[in-house]
N, C-alpha and C. Protein backbone atom coordinates (compact mmCIF):
# COMPACT_ATOMS: atom_id res chain seq x y z
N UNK A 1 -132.84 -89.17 188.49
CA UNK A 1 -132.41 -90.24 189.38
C UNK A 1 -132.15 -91.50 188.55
N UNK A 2 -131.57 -92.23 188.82
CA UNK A 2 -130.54 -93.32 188.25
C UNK A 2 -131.57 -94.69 188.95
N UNK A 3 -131.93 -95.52 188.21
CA UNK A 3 -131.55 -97.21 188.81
C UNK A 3 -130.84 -98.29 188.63
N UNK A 4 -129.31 -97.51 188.73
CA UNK A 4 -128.34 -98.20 188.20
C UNK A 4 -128.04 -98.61 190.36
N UNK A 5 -127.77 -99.84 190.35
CA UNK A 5 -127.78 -100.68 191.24
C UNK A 5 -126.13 -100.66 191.48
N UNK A 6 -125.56 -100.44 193.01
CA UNK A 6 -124.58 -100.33 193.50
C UNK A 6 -124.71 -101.94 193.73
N UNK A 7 -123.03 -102.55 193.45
CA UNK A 7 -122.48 -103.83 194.02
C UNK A 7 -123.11 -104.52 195.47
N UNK A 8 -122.91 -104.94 195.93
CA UNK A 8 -123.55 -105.77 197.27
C UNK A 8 -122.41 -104.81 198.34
N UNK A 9 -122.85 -104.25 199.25
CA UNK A 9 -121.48 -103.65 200.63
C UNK A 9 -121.34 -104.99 201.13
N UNK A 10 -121.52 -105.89 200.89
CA UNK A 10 -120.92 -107.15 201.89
C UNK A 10 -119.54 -107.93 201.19
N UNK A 11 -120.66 -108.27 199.73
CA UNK A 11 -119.27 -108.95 199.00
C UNK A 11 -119.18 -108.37 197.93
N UNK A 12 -119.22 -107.39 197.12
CA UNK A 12 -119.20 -106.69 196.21
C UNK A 12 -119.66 -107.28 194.97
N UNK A 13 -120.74 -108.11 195.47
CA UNK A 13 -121.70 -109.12 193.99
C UNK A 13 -122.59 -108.10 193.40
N UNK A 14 -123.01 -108.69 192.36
CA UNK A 14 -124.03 -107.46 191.17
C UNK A 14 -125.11 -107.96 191.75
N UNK A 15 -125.77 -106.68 192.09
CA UNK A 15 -127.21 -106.32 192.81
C UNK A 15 -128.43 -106.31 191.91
N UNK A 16 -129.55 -107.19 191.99
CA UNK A 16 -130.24 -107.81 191.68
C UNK A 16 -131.81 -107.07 191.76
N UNK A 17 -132.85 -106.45 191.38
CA UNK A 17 -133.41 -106.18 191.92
C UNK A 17 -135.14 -107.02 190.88
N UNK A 18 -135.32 -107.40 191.87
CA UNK A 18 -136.95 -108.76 191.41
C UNK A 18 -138.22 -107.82 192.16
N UNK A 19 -139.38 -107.91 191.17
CA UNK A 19 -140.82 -106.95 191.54
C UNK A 19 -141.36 -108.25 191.85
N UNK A 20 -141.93 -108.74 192.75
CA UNK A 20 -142.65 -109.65 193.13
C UNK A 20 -144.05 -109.25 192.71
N UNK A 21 -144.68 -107.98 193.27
CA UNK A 21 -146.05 -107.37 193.01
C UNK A 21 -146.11 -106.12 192.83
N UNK A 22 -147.23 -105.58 192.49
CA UNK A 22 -147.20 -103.83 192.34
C UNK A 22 -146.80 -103.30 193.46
N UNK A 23 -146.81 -103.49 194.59
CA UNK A 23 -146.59 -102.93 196.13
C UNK A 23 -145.29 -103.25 196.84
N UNK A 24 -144.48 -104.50 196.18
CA UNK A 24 -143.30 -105.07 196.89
C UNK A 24 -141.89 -105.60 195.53
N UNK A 25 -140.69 -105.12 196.10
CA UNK A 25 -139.82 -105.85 195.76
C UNK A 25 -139.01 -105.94 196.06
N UNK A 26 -137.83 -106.55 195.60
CA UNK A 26 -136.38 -107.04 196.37
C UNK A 26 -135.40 -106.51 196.14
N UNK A 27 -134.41 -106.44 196.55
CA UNK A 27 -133.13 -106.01 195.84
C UNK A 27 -132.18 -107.24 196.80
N UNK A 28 -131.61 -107.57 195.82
CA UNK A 28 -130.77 -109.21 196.17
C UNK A 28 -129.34 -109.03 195.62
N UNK A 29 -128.12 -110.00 196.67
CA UNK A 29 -126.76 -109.75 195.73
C UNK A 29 -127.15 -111.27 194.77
N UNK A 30 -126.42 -111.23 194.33
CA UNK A 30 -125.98 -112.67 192.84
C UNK A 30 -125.06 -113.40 193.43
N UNK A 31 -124.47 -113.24 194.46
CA UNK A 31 -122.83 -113.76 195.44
C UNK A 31 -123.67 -114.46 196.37
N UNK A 32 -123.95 -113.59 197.77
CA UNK A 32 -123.56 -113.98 198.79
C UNK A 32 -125.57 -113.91 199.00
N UNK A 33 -126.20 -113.39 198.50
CA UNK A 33 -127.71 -113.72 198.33
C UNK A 33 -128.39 -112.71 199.78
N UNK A 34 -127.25 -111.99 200.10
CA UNK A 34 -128.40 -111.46 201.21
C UNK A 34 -129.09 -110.12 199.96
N UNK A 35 -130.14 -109.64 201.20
CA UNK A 35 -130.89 -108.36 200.63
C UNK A 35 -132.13 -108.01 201.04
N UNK A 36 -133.28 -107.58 200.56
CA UNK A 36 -133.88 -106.76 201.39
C UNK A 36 -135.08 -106.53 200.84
N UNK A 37 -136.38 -106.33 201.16
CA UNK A 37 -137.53 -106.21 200.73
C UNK A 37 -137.84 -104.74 200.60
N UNK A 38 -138.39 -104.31 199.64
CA UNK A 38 -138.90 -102.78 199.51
C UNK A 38 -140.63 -102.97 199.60
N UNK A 39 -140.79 -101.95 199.91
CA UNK A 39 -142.29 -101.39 199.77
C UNK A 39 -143.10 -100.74 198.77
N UNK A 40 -141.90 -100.23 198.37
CA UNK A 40 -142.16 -99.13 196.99
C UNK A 40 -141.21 -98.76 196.37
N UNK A 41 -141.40 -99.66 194.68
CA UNK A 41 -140.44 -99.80 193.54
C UNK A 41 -139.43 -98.84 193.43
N UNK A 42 -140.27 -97.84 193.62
CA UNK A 42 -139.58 -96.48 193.21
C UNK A 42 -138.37 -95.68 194.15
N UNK A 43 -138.47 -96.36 195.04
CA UNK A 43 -137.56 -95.76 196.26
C UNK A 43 -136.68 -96.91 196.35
N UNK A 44 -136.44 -98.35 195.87
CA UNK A 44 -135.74 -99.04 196.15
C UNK A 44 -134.38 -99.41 195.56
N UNK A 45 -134.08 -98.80 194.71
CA UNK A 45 -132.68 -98.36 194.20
C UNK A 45 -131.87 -96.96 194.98
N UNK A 46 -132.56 -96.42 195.44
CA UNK A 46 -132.56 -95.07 195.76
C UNK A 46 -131.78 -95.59 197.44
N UNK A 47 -132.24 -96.36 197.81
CA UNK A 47 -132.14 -97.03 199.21
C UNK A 47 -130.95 -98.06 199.56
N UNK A 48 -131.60 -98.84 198.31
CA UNK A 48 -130.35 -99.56 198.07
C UNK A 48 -128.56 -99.14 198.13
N UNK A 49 -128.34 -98.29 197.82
CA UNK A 49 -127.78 -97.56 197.38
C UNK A 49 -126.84 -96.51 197.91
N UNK A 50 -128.02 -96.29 199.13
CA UNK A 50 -127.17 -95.36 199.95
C UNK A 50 -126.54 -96.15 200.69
N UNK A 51 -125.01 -95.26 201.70
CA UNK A 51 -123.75 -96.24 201.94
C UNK A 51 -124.00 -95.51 203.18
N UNK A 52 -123.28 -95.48 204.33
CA UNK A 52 -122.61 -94.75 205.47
C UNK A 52 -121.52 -94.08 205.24
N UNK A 53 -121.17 -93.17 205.51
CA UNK A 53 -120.08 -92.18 205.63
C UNK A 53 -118.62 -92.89 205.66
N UNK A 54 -117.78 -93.00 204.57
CA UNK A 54 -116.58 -93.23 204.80
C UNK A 54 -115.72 -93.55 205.98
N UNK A 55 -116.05 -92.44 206.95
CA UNK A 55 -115.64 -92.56 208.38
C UNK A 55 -116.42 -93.41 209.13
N UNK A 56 -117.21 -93.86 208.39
CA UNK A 56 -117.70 -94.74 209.75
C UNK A 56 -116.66 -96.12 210.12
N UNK A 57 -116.97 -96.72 211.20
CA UNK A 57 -115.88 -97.99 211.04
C UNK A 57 -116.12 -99.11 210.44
N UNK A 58 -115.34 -99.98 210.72
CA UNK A 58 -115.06 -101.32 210.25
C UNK A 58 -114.44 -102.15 211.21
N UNK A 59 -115.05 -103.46 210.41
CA UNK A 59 -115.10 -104.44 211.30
C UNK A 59 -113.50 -104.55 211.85
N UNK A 60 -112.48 -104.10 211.11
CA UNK A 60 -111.27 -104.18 211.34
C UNK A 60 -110.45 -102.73 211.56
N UNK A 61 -110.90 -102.03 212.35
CA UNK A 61 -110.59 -100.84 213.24
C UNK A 61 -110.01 -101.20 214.16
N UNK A 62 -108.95 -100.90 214.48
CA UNK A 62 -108.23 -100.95 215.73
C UNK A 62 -108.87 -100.23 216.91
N UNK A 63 -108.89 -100.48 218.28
CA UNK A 63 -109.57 -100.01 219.42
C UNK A 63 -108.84 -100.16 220.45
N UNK A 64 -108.42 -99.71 221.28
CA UNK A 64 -107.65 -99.49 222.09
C UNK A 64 -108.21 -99.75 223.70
N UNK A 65 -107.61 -100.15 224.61
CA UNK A 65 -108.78 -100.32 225.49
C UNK A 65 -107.40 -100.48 226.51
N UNK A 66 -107.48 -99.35 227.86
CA UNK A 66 -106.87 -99.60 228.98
C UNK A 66 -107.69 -100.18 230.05
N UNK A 67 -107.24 -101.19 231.11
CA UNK A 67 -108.07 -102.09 231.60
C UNK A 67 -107.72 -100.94 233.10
């Protein structure tokens, strides 16, 4: 397994990851500063990391809607 850190999915900033304590740490973008607290070091790249399915949507999906 890798802890090579995927870009930010929001703004595509370099992902940051800070150990606060033996039990907690962060993974942060360098851009746009959002991110996320882990529980356990070891799973938090791993987490980080994972995406949603290609198919899922976006904010800019067309939708169709008969009234």
């Amino acid at each position: 397994m890798t802890n090579e850190l995927k870009a930010c999915p929001f703004c595509g900033g370099e992902a940051m990851k800070r150990v606060r304590s033996p039990t907690t740490c962060y993974i942060e973008c360098a851009m746009c500063e959002c991110g996320t607290k882990y529980e356990a070091d070891h799973d938090a790249a791993r987490t980080w990391n994972r995406r949603a399915p290609s198919e899922a949507a976006t904010p800019f999906d067309v939708v169709s809607f008969e009234p």
